[in-house]
N, C-alpha and C. Protein backbone atom coordinates (compact mmCIF):
# COMPACT_ATOMS: atom_id res chain seq x y z
N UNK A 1 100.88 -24.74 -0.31
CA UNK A 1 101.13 -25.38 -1.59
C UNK A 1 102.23 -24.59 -2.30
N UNK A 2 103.66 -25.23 -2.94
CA UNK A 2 104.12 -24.58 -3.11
C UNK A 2 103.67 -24.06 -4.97
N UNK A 3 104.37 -23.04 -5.47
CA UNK A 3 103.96 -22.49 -5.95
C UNK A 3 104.38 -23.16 -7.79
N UNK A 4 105.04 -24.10 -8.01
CA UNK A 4 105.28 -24.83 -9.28
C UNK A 4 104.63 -25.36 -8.78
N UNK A 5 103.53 -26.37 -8.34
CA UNK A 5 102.70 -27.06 -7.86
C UNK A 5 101.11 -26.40 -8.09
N UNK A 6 101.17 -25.50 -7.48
CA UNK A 6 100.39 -24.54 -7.93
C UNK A 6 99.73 -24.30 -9.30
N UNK A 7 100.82 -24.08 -10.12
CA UNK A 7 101.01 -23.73 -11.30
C UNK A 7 100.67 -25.21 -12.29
N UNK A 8 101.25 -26.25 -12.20
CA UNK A 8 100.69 -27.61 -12.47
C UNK A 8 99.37 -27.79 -11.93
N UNK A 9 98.89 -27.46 -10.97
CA UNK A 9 97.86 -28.26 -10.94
C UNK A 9 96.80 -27.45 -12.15
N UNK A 10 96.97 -25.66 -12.03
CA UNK A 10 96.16 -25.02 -13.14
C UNK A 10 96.20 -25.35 -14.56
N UNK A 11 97.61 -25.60 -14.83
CA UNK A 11 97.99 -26.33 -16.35
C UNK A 11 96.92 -27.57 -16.59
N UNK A 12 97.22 -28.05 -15.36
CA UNK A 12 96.49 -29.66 -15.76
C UNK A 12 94.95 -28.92 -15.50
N UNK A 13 94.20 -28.43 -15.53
CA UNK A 13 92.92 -28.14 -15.40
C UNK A 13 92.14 -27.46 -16.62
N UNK A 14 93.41 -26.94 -17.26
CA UNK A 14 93.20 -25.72 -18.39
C UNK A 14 93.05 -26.84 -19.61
N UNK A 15 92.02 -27.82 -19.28
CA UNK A 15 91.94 -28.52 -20.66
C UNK A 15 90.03 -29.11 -20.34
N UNK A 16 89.71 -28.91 -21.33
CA UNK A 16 88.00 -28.86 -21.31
C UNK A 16 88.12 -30.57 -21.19
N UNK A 17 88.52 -31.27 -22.08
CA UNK A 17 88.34 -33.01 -21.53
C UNK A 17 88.31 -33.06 -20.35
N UNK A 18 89.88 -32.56 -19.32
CA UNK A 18 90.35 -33.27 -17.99
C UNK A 18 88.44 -32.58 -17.08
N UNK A 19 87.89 -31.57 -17.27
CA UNK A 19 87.47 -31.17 -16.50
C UNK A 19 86.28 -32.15 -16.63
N UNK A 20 85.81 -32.15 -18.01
CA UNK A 20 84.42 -32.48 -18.04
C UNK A 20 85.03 -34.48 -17.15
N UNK A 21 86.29 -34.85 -17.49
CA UNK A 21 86.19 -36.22 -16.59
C UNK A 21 85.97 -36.13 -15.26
N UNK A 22 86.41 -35.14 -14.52
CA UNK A 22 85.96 -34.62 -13.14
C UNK A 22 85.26 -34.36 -13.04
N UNK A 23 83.93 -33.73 -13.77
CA UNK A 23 82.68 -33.67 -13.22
C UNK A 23 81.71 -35.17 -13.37
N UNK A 24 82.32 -35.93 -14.72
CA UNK A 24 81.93 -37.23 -14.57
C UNK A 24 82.43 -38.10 -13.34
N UNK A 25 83.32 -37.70 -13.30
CA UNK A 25 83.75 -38.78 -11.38
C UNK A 25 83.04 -38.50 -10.90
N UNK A 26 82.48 -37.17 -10.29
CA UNK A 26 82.08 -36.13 -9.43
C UNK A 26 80.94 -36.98 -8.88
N UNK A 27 79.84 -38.20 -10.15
CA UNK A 27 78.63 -38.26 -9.99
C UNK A 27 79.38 -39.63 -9.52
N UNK A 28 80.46 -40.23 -9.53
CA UNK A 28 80.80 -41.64 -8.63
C UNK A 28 81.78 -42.26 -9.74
N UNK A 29 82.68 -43.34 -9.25
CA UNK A 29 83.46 -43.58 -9.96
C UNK A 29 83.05 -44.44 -11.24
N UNK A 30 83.64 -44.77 -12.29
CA UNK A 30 83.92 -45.33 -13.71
C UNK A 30 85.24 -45.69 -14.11
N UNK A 31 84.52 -46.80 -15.13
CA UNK A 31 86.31 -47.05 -15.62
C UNK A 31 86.50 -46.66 -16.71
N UNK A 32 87.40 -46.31 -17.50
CA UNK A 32 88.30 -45.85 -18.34
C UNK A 32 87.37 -46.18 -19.49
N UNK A 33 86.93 -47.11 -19.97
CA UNK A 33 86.05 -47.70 -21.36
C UNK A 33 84.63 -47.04 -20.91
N UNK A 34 84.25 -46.50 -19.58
CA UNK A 34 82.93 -46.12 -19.58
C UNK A 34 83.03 -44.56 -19.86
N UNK A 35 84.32 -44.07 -19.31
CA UNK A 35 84.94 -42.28 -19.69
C UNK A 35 84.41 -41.86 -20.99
N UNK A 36 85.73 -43.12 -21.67
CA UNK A 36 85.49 -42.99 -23.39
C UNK A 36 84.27 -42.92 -24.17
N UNK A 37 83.82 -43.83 -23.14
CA UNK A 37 82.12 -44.16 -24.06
C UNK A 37 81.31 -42.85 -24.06
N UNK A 38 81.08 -42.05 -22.76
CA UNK A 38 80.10 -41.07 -22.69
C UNK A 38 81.05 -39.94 -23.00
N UNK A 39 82.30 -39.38 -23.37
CA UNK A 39 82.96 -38.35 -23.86
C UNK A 39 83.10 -38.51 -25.33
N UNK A 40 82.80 -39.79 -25.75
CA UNK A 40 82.96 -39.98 -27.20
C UNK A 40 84.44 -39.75 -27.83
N UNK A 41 85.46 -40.18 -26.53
CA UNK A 41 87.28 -40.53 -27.14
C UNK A 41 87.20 -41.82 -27.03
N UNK A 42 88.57 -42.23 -27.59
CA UNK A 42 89.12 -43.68 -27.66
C UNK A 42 89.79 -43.59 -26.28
N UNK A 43 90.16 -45.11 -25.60
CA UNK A 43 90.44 -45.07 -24.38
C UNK A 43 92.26 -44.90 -23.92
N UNK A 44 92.74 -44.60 -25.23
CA UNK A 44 94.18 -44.28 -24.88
C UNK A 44 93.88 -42.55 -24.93
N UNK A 45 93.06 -41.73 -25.46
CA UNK A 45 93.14 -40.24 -24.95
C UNK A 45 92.79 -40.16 -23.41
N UNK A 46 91.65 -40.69 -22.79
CA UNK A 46 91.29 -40.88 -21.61
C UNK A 46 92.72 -41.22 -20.88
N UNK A 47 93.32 -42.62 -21.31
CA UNK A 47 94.17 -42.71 -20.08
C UNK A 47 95.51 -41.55 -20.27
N UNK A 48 95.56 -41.05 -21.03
CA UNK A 48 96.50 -39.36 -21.12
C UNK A 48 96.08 -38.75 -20.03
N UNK A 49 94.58 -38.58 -20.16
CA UNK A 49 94.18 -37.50 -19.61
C UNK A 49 94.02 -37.97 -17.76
N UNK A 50 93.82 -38.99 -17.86
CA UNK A 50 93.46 -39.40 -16.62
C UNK A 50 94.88 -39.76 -15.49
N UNK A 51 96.24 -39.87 -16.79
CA UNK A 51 97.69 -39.68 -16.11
C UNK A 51 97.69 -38.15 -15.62
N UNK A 52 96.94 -37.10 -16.54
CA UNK A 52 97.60 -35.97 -15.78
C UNK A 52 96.96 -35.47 -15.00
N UNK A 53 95.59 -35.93 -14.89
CA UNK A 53 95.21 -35.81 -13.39
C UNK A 53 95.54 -36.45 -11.95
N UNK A 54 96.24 -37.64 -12.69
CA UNK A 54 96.88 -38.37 -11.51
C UNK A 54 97.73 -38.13 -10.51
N UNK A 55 98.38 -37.38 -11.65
CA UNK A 55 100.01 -36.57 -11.36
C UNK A 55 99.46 -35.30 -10.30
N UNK A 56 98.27 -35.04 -10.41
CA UNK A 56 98.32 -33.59 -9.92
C UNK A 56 97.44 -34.08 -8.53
N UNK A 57 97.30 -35.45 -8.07
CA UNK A 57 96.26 -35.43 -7.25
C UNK A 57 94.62 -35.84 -7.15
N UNK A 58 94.30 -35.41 -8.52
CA UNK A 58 92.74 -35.18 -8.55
C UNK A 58 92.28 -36.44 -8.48
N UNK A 59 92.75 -37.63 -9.28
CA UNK A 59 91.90 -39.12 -9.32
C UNK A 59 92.82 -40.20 -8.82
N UNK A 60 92.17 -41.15 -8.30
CA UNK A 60 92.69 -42.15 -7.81
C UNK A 60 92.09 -43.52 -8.29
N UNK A 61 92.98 -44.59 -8.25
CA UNK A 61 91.99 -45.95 -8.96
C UNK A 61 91.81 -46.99 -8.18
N UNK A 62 90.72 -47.57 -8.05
CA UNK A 62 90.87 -49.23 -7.31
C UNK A 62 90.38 -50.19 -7.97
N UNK A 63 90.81 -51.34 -7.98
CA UNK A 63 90.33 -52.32 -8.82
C UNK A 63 89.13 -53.22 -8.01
N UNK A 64 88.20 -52.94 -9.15
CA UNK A 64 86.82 -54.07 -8.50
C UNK A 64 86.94 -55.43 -9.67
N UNK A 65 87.25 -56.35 -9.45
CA UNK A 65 87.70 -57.82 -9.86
C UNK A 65 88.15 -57.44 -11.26
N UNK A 66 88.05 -57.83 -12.53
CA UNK A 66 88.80 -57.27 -13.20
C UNK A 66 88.77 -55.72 -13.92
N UNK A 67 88.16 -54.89 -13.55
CA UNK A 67 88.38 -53.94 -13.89
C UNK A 67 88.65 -52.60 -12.48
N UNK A 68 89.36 -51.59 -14.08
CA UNK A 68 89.81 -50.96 -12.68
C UNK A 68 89.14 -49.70 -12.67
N UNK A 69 88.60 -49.23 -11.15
CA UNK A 69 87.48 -47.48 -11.24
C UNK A 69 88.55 -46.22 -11.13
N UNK A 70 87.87 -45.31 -11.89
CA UNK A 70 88.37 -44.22 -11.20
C UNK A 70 87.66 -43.45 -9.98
N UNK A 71 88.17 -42.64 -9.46
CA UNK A 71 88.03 -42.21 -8.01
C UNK A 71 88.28 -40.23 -8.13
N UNK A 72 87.10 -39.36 -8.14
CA UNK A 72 87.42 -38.52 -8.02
C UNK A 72 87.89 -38.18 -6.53
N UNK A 73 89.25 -37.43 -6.26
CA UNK A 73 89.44 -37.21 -4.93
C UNK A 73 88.79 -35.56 -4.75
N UNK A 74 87.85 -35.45 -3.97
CA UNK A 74 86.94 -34.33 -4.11
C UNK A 74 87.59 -33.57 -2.88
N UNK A 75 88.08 -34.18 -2.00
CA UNK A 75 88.40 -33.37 -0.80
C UNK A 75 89.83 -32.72 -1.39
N UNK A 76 90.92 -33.38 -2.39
CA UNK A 76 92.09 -32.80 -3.09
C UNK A 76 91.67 -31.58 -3.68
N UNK A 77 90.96 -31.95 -4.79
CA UNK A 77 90.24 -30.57 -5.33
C UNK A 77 90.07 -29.39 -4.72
N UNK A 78 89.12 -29.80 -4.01
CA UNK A 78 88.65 -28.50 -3.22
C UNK A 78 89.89 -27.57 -2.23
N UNK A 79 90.74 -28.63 -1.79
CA UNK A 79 91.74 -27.80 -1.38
C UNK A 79 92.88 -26.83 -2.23
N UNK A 80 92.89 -27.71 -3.25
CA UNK A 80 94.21 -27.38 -4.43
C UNK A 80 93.28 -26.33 -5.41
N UNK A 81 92.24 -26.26 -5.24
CA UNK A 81 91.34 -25.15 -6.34
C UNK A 81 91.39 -23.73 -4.82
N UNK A 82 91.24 -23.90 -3.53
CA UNK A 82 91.75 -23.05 -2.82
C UNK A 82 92.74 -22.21 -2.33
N UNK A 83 93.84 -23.14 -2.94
CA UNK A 83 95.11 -22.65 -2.70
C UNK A 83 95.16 -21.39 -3.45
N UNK A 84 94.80 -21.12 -4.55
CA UNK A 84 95.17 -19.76 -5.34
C UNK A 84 95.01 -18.72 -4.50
N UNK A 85 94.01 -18.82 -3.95
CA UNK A 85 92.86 -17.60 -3.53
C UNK A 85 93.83 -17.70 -1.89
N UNK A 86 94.43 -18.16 -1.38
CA UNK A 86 95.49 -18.42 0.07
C UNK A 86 96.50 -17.77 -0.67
N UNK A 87 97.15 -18.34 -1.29
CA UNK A 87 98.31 -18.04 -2.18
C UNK A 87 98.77 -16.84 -2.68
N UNK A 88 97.42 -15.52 -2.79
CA UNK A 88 97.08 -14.33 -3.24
C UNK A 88 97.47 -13.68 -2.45
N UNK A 89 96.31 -13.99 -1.76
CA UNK A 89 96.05 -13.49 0.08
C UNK A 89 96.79 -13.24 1.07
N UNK A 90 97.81 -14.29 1.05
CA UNK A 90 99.06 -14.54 2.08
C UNK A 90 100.27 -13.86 1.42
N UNK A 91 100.91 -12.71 2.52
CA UNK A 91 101.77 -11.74 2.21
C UNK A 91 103.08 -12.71 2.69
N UNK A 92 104.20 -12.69 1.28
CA UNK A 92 105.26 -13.37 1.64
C UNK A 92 105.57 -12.89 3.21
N UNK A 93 106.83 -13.77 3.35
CA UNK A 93 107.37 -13.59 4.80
C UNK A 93 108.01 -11.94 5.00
N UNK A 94 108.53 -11.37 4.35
CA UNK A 94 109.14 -10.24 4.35
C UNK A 94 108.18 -9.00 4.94
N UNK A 95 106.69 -9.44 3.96
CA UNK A 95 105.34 -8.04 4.02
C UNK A 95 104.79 -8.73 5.61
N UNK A 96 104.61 -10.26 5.83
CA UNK A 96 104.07 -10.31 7.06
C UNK A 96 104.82 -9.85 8.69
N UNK A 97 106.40 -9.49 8.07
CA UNK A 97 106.93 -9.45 9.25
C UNK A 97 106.88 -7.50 9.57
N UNK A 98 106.71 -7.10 8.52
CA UNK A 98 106.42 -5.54 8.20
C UNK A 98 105.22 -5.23 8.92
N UNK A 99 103.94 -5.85 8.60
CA UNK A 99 102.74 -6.07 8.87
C UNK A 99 102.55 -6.35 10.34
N UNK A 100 103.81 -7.20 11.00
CA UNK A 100 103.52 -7.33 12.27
C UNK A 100 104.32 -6.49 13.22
N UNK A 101 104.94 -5.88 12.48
CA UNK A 101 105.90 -4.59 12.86
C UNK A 101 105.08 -3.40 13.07
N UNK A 102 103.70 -2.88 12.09
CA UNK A 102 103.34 -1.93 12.55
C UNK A 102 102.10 -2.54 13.27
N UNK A 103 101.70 -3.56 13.75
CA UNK A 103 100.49 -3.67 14.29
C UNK A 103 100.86 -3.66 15.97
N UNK A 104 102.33 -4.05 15.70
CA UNK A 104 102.99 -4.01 17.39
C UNK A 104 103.21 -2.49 17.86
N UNK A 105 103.60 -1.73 16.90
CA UNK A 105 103.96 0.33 16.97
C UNK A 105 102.57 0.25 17.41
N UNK A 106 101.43 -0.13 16.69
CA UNK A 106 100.06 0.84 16.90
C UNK A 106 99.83 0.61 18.27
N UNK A 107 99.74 -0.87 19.00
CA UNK A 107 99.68 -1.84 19.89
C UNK A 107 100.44 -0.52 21.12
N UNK A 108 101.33 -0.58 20.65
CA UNK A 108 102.21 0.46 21.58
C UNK A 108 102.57 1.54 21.88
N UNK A 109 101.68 2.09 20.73
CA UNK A 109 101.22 3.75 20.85
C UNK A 109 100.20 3.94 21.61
N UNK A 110 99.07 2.79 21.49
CA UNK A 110 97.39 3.42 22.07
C UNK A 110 97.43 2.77 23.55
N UNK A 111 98.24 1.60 23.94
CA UNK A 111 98.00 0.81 24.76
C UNK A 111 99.70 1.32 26.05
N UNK A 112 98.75 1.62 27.37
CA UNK A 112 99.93 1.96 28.45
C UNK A 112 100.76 0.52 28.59
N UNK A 113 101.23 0.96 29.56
CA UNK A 113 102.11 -0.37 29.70
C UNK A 113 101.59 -1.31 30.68
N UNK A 114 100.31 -0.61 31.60
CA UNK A 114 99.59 -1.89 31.91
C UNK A 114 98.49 -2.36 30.95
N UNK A 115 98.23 -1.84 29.93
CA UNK A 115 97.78 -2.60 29.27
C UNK A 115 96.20 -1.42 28.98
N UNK A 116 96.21 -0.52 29.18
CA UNK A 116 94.79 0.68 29.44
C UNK A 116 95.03 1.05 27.79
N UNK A 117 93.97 1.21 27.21
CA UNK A 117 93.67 2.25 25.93
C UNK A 117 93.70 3.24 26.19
N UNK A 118 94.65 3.84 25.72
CA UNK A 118 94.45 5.37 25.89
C UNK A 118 93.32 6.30 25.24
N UNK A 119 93.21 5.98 23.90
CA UNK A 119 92.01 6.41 23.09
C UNK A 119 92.07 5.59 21.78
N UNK A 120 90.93 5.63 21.74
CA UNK A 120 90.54 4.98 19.56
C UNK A 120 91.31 5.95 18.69
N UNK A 121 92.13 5.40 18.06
CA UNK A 121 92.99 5.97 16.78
C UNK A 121 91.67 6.28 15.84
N UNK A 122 92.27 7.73 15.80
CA UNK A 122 91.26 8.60 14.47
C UNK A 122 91.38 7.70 12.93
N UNK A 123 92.69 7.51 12.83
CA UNK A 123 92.56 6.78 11.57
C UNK A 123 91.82 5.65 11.66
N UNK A 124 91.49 4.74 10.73
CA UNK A 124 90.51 3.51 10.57
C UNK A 124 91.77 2.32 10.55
N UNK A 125 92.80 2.45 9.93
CA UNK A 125 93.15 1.24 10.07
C UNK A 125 93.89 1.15 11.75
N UNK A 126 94.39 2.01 11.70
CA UNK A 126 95.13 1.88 13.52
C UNK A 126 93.79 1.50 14.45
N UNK A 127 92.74 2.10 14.04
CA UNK A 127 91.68 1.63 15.09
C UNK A 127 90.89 0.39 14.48
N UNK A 128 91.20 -0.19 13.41
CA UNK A 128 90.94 -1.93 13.21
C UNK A 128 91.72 -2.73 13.90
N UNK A 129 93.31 -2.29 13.89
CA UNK A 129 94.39 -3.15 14.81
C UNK A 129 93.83 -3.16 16.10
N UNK A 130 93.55 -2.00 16.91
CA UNK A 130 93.07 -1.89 18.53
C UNK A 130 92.30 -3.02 18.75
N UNK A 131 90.94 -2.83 17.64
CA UNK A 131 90.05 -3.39 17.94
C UNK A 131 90.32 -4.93 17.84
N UNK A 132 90.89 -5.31 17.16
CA UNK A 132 91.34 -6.76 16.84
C UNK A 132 92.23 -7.18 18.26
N UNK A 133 93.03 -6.60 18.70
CA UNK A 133 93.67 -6.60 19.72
C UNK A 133 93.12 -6.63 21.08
N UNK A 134 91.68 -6.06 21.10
CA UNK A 134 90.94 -6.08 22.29
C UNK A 134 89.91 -7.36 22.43
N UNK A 135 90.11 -8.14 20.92
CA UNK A 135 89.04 -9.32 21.13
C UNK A 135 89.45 -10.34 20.90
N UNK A 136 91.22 -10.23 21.15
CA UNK A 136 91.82 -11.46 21.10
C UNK A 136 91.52 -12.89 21.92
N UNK A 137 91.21 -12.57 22.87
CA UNK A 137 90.69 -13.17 23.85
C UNK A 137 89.62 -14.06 23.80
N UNK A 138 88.69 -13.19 22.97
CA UNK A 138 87.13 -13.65 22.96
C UNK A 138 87.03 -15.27 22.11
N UNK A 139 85.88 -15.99 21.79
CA UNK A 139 86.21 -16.69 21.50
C UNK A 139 84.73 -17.09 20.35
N UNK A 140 85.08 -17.28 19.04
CA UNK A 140 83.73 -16.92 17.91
C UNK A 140 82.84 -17.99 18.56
N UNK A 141 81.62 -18.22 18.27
CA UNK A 141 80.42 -18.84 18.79
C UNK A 141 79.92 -18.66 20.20
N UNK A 142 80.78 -18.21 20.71
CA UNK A 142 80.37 -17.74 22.37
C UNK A 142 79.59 -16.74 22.20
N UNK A 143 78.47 -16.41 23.17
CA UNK A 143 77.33 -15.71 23.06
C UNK A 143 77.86 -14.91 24.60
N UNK A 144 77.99 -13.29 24.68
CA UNK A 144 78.70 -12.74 25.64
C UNK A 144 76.76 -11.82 26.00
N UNK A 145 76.56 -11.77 26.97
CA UNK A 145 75.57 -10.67 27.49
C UNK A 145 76.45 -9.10 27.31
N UNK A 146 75.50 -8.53 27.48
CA UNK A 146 75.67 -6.97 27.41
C UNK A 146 77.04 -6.46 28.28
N UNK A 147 76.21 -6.87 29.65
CA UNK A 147 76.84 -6.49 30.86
C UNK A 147 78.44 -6.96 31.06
N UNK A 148 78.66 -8.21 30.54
CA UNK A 148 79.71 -9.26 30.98
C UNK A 148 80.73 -8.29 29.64
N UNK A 149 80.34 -8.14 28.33
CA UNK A 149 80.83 -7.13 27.85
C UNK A 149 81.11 -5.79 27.42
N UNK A 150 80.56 -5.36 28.33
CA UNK A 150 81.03 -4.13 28.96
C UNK A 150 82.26 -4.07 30.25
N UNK A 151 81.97 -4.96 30.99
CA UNK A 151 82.92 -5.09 32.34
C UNK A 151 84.51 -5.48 31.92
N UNK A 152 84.35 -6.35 30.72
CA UNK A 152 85.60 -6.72 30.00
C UNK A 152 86.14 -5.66 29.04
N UNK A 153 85.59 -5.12 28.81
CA UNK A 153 85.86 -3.48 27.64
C UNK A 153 86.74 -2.51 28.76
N UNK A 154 85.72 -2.30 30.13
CA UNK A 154 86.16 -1.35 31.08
C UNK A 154 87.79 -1.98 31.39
N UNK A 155 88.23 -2.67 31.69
CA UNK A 155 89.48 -3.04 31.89
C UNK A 155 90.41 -2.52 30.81
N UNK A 156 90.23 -2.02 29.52
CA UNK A 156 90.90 -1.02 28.72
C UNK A 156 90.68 0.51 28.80
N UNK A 157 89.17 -0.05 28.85
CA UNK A 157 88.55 1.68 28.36
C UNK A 157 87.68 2.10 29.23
N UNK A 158 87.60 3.07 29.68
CA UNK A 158 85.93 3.51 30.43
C UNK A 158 84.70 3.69 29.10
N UNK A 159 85.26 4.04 28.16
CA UNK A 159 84.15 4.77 26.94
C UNK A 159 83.56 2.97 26.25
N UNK A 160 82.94 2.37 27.31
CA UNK A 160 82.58 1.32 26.43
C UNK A 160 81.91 1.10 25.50
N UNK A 161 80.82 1.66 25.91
CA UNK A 161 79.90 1.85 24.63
C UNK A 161 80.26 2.39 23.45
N UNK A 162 80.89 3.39 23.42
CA UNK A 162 81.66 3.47 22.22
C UNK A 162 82.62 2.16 21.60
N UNK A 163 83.38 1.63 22.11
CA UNK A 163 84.27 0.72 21.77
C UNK A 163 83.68 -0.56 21.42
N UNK A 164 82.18 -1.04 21.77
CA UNK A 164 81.00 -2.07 21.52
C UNK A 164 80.52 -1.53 20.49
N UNK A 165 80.36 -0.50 20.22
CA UNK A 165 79.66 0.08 18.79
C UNK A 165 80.75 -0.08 17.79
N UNK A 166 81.73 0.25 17.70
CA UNK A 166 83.15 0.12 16.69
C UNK A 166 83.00 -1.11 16.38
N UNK A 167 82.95 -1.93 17.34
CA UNK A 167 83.21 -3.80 17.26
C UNK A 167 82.09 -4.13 16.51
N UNK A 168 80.81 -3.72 16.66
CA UNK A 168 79.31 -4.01 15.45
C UNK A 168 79.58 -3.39 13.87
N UNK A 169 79.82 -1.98 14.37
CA UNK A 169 80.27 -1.08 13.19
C UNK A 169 81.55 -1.80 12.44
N UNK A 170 82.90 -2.52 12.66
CA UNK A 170 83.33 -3.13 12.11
C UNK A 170 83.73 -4.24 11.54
N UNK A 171 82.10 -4.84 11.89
CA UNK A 171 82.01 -6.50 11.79
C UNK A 171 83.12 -7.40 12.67
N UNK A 172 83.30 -7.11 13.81
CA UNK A 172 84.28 -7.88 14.37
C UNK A 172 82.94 -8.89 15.37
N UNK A 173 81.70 -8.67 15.99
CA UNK A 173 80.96 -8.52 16.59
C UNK A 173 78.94 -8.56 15.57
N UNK A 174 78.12 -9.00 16.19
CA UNK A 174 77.22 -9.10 15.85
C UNK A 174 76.07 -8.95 17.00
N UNK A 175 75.03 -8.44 17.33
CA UNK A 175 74.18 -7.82 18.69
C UNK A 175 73.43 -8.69 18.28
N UNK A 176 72.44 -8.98 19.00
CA UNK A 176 70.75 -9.45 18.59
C UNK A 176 70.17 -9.15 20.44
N UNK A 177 69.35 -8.63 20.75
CA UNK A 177 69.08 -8.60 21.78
C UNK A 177 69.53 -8.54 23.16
N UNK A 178 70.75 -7.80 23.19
CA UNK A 178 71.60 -7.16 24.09
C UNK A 178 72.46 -8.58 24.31
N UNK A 179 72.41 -9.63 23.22
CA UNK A 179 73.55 -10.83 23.25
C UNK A 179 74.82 -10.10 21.97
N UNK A 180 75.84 -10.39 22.75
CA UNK A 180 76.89 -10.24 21.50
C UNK A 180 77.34 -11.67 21.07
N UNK A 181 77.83 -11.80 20.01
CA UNK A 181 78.76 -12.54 19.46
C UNK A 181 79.56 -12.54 18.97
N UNK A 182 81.12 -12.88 18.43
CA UNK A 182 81.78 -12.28 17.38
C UNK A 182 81.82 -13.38 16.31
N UNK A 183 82.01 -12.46 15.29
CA UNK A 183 81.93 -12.70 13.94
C UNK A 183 83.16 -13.66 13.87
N UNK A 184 83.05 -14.99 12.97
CA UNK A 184 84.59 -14.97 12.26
C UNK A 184 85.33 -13.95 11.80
N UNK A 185 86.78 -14.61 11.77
CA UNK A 185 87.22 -13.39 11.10
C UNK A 185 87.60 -13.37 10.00
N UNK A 186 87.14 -14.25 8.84
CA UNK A 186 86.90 -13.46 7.31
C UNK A 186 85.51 -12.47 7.70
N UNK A 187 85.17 -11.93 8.38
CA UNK A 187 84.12 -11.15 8.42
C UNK A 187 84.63 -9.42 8.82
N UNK A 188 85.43 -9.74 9.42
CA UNK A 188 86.14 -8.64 10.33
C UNK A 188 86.98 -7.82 9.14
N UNK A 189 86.68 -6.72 8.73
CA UNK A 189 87.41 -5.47 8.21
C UNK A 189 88.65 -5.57 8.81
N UNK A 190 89.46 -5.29 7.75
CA UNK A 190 90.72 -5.44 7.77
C UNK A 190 91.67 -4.34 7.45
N UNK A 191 93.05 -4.17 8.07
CA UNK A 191 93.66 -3.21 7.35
C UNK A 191 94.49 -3.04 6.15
């Protein structure tokens, strides 16, 4: 979402009417004289308000014989009330290409050139990159046995057990009964 867009859609939100009409859609659509009626405005403030939600996405109208409904678009919302929190989050292009600059150095400090770990970086964030790097592969909801991950660890590392404990210890991974799984990765510690 770009970012004057962004910025409009919060403008248009930053008004106690537009919202409380969105939570009235919320319960199913209405028309414009039924807005007015239960907000207690006249129906030319409503249709103000209901242009600048228009503009931004949030409502939509269809006509049932002569009158016409409004339509909260709930799936718009929820995306365009998300965007901020993406928008925050997400390092312009300049910090992500920095970002992928040192995750490739770390990548290429710990890792030989066939591909062996040499050892877990003492620091925490170089050894979040490793670890992220060693479970690229894996795939979230898959349920891995003990054994099957361990044999896949050994192809980097001999010290597996250590390197299965890091992966629990840094939420990349979750145990229950010698089953692993991995975590999404909003779960996974980050650097």
């Amino acid at each position: 979402m770009q970012l004057d867009r962004l910025v409009q859609f919060h403008k248009t939100l930053a008004d106690p009417t537009r919202i409380r009409i969105l939570s009235l859609l919320a319960q199913g659509p209405l028309h414009g004289q039924a807005l007015a009626g239960k907000l207690g405005l006249t129906p030319s403030t409503i249709t103000h308000h209901v242009r600048k939600l228009r503009e931004v996405g949030l409502v939509f109208e269809r006509r049932n014989k002569n009158s016409l409904y409004l339509h909260l678009d709930a799936k718009a919302l929820q995306q365009k009330a998300q965007a901020i929190t993406k928008w925050v989050n997400t390092p312009d292009k300049k910090e992500r290409g920095e970002l992928e600059q040192i995750r490739w150095e770390v990548i290429r400090n710990f890792f030989t050139a066939d591909g062996k770990l040499t050892h877990l970086p003492a620091k925490h964030k170089k050894k979040l990159i490793v670890l992220e790097y060693l479970i690229k592969d894996w795939k979230v909801g898959v349920k891995y046995p003990e054994n099957e991950l361990n044999e896949y660890i050994k192809k980097f590392h001999d010290d597996y057990a250590t390197i299965r404990r890091e992966l629990i210890i840094n939420h990349f991974m979750y145990r229950e009964n010698s089953i692993y799984e991995l975590n999404p990765p909003d779960m996974w510690k980050t650097f």
